[in-house]
C-alpha atoms as a PDB file:
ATOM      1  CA  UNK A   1     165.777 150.584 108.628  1.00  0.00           C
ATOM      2  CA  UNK A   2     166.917 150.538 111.895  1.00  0.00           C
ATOM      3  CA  UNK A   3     167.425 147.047 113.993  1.00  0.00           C
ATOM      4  CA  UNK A   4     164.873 147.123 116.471  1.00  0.00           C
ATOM      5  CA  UNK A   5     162.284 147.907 113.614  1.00  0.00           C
ATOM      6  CA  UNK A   6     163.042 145.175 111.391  1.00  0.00           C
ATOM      7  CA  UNK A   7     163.016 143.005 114.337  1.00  0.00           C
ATOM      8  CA  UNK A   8     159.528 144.243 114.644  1.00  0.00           C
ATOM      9  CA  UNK A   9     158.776 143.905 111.440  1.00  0.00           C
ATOM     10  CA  UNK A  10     159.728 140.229 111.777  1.00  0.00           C
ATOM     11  CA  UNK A  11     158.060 138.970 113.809  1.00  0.00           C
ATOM     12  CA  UNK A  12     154.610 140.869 112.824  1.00  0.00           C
ATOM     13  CA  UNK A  13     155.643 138.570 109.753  1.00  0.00           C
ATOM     14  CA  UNK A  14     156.125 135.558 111.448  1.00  0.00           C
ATOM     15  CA  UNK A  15     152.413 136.100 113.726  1.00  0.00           C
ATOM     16  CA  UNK A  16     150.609 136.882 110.776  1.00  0.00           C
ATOM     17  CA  UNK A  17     152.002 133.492 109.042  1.00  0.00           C
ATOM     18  CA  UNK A  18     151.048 131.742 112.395  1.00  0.00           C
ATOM     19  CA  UNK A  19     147.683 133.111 112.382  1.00  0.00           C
ATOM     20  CA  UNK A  20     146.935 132.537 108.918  1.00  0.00           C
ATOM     21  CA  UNK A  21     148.303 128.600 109.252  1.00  0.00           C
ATOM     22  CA  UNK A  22     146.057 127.931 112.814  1.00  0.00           C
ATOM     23  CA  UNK A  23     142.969 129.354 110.889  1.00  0.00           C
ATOM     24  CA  UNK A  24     143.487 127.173 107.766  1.00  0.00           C
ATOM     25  CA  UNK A  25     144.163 123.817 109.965  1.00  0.00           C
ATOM     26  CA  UNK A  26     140.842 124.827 111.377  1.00  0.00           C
ATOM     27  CA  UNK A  27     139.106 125.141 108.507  1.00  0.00           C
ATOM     28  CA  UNK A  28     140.774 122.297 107.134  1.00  0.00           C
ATOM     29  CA  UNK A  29     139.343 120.006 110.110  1.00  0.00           C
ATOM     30  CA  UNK A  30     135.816 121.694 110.021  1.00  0.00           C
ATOM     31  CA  UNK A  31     136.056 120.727 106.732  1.00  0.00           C
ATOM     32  CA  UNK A  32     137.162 117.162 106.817  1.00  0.00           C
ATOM     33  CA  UNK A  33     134.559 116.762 110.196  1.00  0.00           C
ATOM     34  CA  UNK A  34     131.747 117.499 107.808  1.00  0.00           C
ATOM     35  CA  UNK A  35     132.771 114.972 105.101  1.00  0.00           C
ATOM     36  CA  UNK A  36     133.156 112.520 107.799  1.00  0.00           C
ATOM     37  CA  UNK A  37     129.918 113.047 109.415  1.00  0.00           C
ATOM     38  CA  UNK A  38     128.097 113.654 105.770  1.00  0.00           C
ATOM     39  CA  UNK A  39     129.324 110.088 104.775  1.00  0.00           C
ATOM     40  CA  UNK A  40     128.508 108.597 108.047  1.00  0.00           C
ATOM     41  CA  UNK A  41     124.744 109.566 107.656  1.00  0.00           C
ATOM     42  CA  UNK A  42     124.935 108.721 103.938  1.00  0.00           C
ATOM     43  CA  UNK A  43     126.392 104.700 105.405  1.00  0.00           C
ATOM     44  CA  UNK A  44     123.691 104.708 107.965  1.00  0.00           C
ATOM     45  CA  UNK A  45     120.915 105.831 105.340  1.00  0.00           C
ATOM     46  CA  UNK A  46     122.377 103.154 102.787  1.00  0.00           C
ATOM     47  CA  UNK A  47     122.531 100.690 105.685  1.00  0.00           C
ATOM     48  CA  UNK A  48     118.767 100.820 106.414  1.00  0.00           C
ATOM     49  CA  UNK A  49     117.917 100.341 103.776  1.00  0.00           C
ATOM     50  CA  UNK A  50     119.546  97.515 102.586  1.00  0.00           C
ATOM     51  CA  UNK A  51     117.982  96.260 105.635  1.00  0.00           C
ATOM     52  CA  UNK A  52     114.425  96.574 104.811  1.00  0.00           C
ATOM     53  CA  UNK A  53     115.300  95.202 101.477  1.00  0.00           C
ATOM     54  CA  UNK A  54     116.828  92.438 102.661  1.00  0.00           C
ATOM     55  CA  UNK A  55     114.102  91.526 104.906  1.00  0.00           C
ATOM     56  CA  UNK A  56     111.889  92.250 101.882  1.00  0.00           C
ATOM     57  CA  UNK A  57     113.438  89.615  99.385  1.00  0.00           C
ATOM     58  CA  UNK A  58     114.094  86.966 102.192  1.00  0.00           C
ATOM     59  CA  UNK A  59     110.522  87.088 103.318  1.00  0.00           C
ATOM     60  CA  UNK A  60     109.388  87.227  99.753  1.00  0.00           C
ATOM     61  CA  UNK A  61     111.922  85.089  97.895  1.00  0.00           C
ATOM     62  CA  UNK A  62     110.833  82.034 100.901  1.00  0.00           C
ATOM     63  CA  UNK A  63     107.436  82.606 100.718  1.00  0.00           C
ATOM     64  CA  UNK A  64     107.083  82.096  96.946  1.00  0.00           C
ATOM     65  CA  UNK A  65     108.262  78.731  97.320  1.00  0.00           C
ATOM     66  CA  UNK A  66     104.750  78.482  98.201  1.00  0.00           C
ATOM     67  CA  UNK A  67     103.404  78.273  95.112  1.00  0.00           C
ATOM     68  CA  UNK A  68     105.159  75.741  93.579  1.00  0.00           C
ATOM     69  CA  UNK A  69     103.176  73.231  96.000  1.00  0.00           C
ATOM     70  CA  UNK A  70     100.258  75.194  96.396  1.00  0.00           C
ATOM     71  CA  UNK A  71      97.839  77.521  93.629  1.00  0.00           C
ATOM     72  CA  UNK A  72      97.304  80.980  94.518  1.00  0.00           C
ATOM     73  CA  UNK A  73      93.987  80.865  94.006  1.00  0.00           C
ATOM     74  CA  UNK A  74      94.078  77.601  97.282  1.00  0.00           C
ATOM     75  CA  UNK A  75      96.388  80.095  99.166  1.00  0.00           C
ATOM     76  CA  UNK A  76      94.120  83.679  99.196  1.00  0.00           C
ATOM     77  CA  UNK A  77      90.959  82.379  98.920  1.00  0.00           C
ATOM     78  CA  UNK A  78      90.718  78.461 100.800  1.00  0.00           C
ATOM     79  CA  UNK A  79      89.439  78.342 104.225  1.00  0.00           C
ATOM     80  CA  UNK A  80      91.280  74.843 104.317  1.00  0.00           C
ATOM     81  CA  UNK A  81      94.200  75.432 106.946  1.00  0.00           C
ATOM     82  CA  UNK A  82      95.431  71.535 107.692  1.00  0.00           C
ATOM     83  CA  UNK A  83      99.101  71.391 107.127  1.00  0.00           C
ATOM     84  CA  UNK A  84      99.239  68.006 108.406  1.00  0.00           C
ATOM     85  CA  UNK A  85      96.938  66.923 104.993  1.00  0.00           C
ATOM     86  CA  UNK A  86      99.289  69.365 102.947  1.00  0.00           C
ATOM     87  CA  UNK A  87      95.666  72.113 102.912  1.00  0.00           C
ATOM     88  CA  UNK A  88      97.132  75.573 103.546  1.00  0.00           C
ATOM     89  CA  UNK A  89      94.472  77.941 102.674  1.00  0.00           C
ATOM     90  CA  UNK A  90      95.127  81.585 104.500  1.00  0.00           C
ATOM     91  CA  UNK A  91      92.111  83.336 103.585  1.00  0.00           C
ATOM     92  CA  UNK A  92      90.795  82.681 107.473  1.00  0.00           C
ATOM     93  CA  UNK A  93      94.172  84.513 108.820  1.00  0.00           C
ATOM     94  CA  UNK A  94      93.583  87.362 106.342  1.00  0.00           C
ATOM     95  CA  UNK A  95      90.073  87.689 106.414  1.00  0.00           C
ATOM     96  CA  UNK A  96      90.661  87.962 110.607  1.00  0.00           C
ATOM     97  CA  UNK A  97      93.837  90.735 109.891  1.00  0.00           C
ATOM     98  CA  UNK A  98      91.408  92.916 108.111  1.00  0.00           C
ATOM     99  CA  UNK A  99      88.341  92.374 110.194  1.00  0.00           C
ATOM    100  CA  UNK A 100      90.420  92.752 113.474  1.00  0.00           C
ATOM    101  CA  UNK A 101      91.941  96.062 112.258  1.00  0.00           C
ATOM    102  CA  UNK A 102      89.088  97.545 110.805  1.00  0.00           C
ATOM    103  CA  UNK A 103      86.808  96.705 114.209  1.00  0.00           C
ATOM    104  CA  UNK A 104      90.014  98.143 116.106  1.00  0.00           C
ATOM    105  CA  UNK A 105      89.630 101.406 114.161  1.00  0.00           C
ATOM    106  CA  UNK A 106      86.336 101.407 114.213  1.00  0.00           C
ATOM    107  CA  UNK A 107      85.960 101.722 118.248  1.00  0.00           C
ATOM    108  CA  UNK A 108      89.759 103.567 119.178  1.00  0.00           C
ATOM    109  CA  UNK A 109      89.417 106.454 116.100  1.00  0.00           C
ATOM    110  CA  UNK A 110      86.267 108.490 117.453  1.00  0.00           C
ATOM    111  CA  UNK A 111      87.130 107.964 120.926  1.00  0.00           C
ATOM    112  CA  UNK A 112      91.178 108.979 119.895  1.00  0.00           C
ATOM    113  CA  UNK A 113      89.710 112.071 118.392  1.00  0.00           C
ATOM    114  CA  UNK A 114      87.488 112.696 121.240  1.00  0.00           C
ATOM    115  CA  UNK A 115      90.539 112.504 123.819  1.00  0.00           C
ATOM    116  CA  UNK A 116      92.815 114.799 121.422  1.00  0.00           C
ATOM    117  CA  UNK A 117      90.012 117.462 121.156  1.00  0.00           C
ATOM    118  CA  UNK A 118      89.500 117.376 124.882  1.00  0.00           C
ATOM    119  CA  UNK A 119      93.292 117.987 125.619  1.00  0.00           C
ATOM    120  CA  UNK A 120      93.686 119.926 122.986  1.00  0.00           C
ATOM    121  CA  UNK A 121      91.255 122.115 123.296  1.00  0.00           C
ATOM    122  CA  UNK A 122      88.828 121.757 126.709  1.00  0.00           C
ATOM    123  CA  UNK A 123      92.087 121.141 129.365  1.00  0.00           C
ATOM    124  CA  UNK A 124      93.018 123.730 131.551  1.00  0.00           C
ATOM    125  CA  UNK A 125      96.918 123.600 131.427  1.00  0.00           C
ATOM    126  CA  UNK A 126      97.553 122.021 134.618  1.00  0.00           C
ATOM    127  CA  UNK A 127      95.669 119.135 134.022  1.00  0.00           C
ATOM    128  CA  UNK A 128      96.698 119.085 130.283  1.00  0.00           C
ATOM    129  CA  UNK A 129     100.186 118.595 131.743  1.00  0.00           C
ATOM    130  CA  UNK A 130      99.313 115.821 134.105  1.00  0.00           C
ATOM    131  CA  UNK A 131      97.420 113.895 131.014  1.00  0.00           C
ATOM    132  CA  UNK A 132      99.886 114.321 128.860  1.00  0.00           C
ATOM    133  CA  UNK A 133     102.526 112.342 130.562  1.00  0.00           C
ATOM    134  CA  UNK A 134     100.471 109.729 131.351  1.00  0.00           C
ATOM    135  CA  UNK A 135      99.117 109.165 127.293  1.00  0.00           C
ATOM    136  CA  UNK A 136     103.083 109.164 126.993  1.00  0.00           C
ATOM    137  CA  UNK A 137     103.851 106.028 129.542  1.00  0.00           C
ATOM    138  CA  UNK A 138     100.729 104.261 128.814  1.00  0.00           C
ATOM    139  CA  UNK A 139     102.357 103.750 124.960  1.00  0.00           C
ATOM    140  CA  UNK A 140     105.767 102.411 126.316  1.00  0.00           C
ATOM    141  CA  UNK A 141     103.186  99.273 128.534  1.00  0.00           C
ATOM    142  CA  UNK A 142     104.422  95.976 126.664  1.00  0.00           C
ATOM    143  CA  UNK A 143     101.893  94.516 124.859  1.00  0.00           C
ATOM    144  CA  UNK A 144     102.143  91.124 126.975  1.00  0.00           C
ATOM    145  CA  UNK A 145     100.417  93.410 129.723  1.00  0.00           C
ATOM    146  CA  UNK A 146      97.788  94.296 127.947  1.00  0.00           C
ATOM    147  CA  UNK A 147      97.057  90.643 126.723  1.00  0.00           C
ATOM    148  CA  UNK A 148      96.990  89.117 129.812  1.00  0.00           C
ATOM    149  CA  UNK A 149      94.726  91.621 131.632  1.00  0.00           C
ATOM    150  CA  UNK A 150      92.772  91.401 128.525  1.00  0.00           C
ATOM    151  CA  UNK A 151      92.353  87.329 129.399  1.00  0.00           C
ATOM    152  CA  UNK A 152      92.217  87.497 133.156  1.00  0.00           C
ATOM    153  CA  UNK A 153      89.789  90.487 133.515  1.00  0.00           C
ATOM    154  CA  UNK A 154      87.880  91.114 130.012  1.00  0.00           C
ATOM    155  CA  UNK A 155      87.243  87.452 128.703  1.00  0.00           C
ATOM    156  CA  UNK A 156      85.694  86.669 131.942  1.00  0.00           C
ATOM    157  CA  UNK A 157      83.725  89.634 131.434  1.00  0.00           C
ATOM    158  CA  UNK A 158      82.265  89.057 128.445  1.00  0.00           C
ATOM    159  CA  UNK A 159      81.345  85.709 129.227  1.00  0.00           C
ATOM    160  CA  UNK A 160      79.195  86.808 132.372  1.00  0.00           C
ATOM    161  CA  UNK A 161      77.833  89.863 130.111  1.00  0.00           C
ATOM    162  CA  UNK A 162      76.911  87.687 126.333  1.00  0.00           C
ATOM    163  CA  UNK A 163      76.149  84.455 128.570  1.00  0.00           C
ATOM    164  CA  UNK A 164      78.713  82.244 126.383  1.00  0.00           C
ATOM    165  CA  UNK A 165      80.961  79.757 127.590  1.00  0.00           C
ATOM    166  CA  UNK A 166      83.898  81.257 125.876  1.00  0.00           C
ATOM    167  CA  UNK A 167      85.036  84.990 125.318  1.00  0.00           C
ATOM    168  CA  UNK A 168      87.826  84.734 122.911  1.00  0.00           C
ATOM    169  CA  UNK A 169      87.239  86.291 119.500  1.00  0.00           C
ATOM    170  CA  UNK A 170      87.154  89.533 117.351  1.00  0.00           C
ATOM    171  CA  UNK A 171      85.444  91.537 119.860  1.00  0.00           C
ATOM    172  CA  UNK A 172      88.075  90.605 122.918  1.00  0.00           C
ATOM    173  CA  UNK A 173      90.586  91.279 120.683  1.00  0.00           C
ATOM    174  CA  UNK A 174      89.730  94.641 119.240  1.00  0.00           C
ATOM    175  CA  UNK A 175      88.968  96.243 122.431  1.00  0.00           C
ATOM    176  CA  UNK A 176      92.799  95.184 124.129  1.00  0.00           C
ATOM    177  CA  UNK A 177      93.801  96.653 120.479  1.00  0.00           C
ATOM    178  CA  UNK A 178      91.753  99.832 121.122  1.00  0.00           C
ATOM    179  CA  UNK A 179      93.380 100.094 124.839  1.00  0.00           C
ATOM    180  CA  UNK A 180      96.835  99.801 123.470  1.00  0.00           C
ATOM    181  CA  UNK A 181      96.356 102.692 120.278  1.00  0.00           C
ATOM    182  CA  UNK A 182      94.049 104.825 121.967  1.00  0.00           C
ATOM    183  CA  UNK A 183      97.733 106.522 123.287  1.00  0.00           C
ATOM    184  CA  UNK A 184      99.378 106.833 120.350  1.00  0.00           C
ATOM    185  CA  UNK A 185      96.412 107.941 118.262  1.00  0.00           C
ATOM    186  CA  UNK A 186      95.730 110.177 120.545  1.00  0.00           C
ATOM    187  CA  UNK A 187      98.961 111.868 120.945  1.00  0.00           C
ATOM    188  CA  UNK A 188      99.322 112.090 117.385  1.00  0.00           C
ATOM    189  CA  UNK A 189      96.168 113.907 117.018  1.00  0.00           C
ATOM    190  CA  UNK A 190      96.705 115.957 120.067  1.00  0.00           C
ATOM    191  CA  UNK A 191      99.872 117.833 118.763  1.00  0.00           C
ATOM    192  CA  UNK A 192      97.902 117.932 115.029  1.00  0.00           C
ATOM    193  CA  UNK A 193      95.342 119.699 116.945  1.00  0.00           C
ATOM    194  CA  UNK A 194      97.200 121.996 118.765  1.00  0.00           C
ATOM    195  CA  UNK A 195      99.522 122.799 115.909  1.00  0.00           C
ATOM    196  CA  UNK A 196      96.624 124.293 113.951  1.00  0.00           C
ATOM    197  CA  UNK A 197      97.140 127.907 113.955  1.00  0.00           C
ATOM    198  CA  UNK A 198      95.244 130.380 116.372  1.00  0.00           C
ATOM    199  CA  UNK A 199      93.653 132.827 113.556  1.00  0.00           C
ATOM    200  CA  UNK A 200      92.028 129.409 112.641  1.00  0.00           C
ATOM    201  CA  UNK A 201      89.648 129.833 115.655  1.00  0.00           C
ATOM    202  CA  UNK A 202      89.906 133.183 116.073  1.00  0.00           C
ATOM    203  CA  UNK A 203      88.377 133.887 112.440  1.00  0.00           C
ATOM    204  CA  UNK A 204      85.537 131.514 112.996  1.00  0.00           C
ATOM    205  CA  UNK A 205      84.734 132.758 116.367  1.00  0.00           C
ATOM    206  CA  UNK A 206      84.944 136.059 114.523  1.00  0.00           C
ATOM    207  CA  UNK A 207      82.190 135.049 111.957  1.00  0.00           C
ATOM    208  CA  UNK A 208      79.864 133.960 115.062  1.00  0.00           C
ATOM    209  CA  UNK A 209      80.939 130.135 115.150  1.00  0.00           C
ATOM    210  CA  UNK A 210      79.984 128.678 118.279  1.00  0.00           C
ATOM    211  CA  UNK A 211      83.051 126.580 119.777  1.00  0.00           C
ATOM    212  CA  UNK A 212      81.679 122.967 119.314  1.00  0.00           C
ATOM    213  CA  UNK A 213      81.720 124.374 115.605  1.00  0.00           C
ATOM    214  CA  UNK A 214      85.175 125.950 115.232  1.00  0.00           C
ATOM    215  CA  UNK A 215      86.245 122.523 116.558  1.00  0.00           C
ATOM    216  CA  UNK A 216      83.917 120.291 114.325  1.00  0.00           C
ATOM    217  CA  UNK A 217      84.301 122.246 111.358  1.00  0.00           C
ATOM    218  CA  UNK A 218      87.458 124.596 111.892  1.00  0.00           C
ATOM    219  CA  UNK A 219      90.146 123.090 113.484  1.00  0.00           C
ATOM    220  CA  UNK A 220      89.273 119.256 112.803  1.00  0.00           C
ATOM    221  CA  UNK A 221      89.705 119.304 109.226  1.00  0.00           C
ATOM    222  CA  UNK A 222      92.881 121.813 108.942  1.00  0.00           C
ATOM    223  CA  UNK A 223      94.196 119.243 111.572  1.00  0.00           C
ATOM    224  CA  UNK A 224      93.073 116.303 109.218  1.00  0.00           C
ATOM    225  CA  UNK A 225      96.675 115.153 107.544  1.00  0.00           C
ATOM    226  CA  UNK A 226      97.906 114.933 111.592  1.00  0.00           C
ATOM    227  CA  UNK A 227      95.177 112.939 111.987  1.00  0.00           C
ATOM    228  CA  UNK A 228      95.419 110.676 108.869  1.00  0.00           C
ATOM    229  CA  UNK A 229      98.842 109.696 110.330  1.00  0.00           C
ATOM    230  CA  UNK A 230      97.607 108.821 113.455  1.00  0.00           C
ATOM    231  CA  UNK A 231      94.586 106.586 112.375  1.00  0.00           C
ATOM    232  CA  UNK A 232      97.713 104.733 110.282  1.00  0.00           C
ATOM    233  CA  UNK A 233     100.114 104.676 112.795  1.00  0.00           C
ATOM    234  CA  UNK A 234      97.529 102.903 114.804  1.00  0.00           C
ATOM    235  CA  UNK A 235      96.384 100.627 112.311  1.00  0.00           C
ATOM    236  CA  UNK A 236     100.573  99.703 111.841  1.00  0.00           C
ATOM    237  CA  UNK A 237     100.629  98.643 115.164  1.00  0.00           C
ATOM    238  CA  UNK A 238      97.154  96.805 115.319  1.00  0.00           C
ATOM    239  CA  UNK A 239      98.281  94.434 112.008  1.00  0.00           C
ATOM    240  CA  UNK A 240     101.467  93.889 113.488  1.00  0.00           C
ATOM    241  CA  UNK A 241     100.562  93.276 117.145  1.00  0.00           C
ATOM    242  CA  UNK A 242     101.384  89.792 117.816  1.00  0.00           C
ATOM    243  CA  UNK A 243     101.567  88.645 121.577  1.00  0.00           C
ATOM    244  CA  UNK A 244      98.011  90.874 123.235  1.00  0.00           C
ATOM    245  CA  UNK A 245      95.924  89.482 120.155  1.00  0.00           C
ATOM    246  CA  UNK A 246      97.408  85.818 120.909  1.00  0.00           C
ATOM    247  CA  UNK A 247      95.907  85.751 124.577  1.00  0.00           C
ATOM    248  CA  UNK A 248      92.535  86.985 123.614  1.00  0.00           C
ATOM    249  CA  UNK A 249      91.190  85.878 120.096  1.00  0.00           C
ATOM    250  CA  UNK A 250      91.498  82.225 120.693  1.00  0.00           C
ATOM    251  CA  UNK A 251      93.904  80.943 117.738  1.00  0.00           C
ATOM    252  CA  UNK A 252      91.519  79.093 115.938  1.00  0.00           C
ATOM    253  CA  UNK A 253      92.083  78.003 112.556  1.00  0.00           C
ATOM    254  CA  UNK A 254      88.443  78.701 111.832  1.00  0.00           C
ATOM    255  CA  UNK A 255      86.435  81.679 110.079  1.00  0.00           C
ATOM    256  CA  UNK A 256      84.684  84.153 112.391  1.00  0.00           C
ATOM    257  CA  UNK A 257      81.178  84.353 111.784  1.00  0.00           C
ATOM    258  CA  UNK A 258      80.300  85.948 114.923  1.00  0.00           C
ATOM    259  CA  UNK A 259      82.506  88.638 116.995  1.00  0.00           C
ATOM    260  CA  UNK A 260      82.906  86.032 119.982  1.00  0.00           C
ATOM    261  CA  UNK A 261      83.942  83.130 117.894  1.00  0.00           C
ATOM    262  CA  UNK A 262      87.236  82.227 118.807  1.00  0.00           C
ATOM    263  CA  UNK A 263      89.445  82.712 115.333  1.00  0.00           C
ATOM    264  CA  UNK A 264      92.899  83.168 114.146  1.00  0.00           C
ATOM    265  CA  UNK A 265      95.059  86.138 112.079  1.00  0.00           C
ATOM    266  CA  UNK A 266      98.053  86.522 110.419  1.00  0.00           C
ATOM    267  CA  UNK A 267     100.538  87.195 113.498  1.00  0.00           C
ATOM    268  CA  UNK A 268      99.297  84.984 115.933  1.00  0.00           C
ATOM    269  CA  UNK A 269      99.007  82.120 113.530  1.00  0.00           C
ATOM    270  CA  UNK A 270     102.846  82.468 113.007  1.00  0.00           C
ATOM    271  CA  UNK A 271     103.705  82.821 116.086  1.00  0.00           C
ATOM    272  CA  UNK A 272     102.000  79.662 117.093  1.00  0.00           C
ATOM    273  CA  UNK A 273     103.329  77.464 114.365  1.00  0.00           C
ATOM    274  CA  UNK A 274     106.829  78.695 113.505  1.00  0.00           C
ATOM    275  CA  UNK A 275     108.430  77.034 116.211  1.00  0.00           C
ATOM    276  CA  UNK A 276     107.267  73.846 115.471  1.00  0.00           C
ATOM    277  CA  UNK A 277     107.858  74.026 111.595  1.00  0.00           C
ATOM    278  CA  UNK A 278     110.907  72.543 109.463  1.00  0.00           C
ATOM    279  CA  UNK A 279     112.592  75.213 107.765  1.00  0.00           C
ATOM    280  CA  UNK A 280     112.152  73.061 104.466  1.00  0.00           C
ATOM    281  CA  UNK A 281     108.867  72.855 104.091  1.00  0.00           C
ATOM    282  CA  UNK A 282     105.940  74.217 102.704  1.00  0.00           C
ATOM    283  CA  UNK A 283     104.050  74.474 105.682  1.00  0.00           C
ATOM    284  CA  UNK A 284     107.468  77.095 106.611  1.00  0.00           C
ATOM    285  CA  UNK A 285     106.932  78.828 103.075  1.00  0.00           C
ATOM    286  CA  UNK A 286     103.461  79.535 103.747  1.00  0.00           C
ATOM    287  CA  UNK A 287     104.270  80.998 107.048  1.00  0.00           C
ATOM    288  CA  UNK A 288     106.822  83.219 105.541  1.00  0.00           C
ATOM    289  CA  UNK A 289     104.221  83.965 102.427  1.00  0.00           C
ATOM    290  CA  UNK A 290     102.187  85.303 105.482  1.00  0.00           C
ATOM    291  CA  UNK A 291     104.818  87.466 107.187  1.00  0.00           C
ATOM    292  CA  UNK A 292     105.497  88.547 103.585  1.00  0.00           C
ATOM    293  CA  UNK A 293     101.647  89.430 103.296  1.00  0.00           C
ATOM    294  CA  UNK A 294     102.360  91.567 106.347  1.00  0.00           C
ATOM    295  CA  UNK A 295     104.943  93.410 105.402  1.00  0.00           C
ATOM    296  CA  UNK A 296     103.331  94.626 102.104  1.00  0.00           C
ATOM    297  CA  UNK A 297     100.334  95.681 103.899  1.00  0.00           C
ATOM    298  CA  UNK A 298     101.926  97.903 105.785  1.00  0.00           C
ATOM    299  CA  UNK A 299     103.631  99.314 103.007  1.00  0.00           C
ATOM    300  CA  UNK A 300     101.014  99.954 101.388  1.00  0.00           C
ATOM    301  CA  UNK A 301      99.645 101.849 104.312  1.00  0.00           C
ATOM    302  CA  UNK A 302     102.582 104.220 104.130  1.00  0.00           C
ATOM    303  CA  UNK A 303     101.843 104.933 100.509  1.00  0.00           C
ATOM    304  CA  UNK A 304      98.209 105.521 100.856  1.00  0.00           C
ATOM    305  CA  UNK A 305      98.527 108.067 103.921  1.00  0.00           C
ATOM    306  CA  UNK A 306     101.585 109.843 101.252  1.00  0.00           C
ATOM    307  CA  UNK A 307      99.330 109.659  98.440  1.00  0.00           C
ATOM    308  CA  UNK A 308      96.213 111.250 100.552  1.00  0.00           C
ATOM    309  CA  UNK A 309      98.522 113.604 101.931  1.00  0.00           C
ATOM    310  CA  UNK A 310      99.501 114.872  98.996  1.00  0.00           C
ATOM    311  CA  UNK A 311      95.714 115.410  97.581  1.00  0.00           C
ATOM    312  CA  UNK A 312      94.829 117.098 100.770  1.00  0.00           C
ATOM    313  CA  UNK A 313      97.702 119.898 100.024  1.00  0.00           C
ATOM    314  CA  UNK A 314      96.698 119.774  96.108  1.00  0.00           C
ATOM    315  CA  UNK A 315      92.997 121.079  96.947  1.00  0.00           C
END
């Protein structure tokens, strides 16, 4: 072989060794970049939820110390909240949590629908666009906004309208609860709405369906596990809302046998008290027992809106 083509010949050689080395350190790094960033989101995943977990067994592991001062049976079911006489019944707080939430519900779900049916499907575009936005920002409002328009402008309101001397109660605070899910609710139910295939109308239109029932009847229920998430998503935030429902139901230790009686729930009874509370105590454990409470509620809720889900796809 002559010189100049084994010279050639060499350094073909010596590029093809190159090339072959660059493309296995790359494949080498894209490999070690994806077991890197796999184990990163495995940490973070492992992170939460030790977190929640944590949270779990503090809140529960403190607020079982409960019971070895007070019966369960005093806890859930007395109306008896005195701390300072060593009385710490909590069925006021949780009778108010359920009655608040399920009044909230009550008024914000049919008129959430209403709103996600009328963007969804009555809008033109252009003012579907301008709605839109503002559903959006009227979600990221802090509650303490809504609470204290709630007891400068609707209190006073509702004394003039019912004629009593004070407007605190159920009713004040379900309707600042409704105000503050309506936009999430209705979001929610918005994009379930419009994610609900066109054929869907198309074949009831098809079939001589009339529009109000192609939405009523059509779209509504194949849009119904959107909705389901929704109505819990707002129900999340209505147990858990803390600083609106302190301005507006009153924070009375008492049970509410009338929807302007000022009363008291689960959040805005700890919020009021922890402050003020020795950590070693059992006026503390109860407080935690009720956070605890809380927490499993809205645990629960997850579980039930899985389990329903699931039914809904089984028939």
């Amino acid at each position: 072989m002559s010189a100049p083509a084994s010279a050639a010949a060499t350094e073909l050689g010596t590029s093809l060794k190159t090339s072959s080395g660059k493309t296995f350190g790359r494949r080498a790094r894209l490999a070690f970049y994806n077991r890197t960033f796999k184990a990163i989101c495995v940490v973070c995943a492992v992170f939460v939820c030790i977190i929640l977990f944590s949270i779990l067994f503090l809140m529960g592991r403190t607020g079982i110390l409960t019971f070895e001062y007070v019966s369960p049976m005093e806890f859930f079911f007395s109306t008896e909240w005195v701390p300072e006489n060593e009385q710490y019944g909590a069925f006021i707080f949780i009778f108010g949590t359920f009655a608040l939430t399920a009044l909230t519900m009550l008024i914000a779900m049919p008129i959430s629908i209403l709103i996600a049916v009328f963007l969804a499907e009555v809008t033109p575009p252009w003012l579907r666009a301008v709605l839109r936005p503002v559903l959006d920002l009227l979600v990221g409002i802090p509650s303490v906004v809504y609470g204290f328009l709630g007891m400068t402008l609707l209190i006073p309101l509702l004394r003039d309208v019912t004629g009593t001397t004070m407007g605190d109660g159920l009713l004040a605070a379900a309707i600042v609860l409704t105000i503050m899910v309506l936009p999430t609710i209705s979001r929610i139910s918005d994009d379930a709405i419009t994610a609900v295939p066109k054929k869907y109308r198309d074949a009831s239109y098809a079939l001589g369906g009339t529009r109000f029932q192609t939405t009523f009847k059509v779209v509504l229920p194949a849009a119904r596990s959107g909705i389901m998430y929704a109505g819990i998503l707002g129900m999340a935030r209505a147990i858990g809302e803390t600083m609106a429902v302190v301005m507006v139901i009153g924070n009375t230790p008492q049970l509410a046998n009338s929807l302007l009686k000022p009363t008291s729930v689960l959040t805005s009874n700890i919020v009021m008290q922890i402050a003020n509370v020795p950590f070693d105590s059992t006026w503390n454990y109860a407080l935690y027992l009720m956070g605890f409470l809380l927490l499993v509620i809205s645990l629960l809720m997850i579980v039930l809106i899985r389990f329903m889900q699931r039914k809904g796809v089984q028939r």
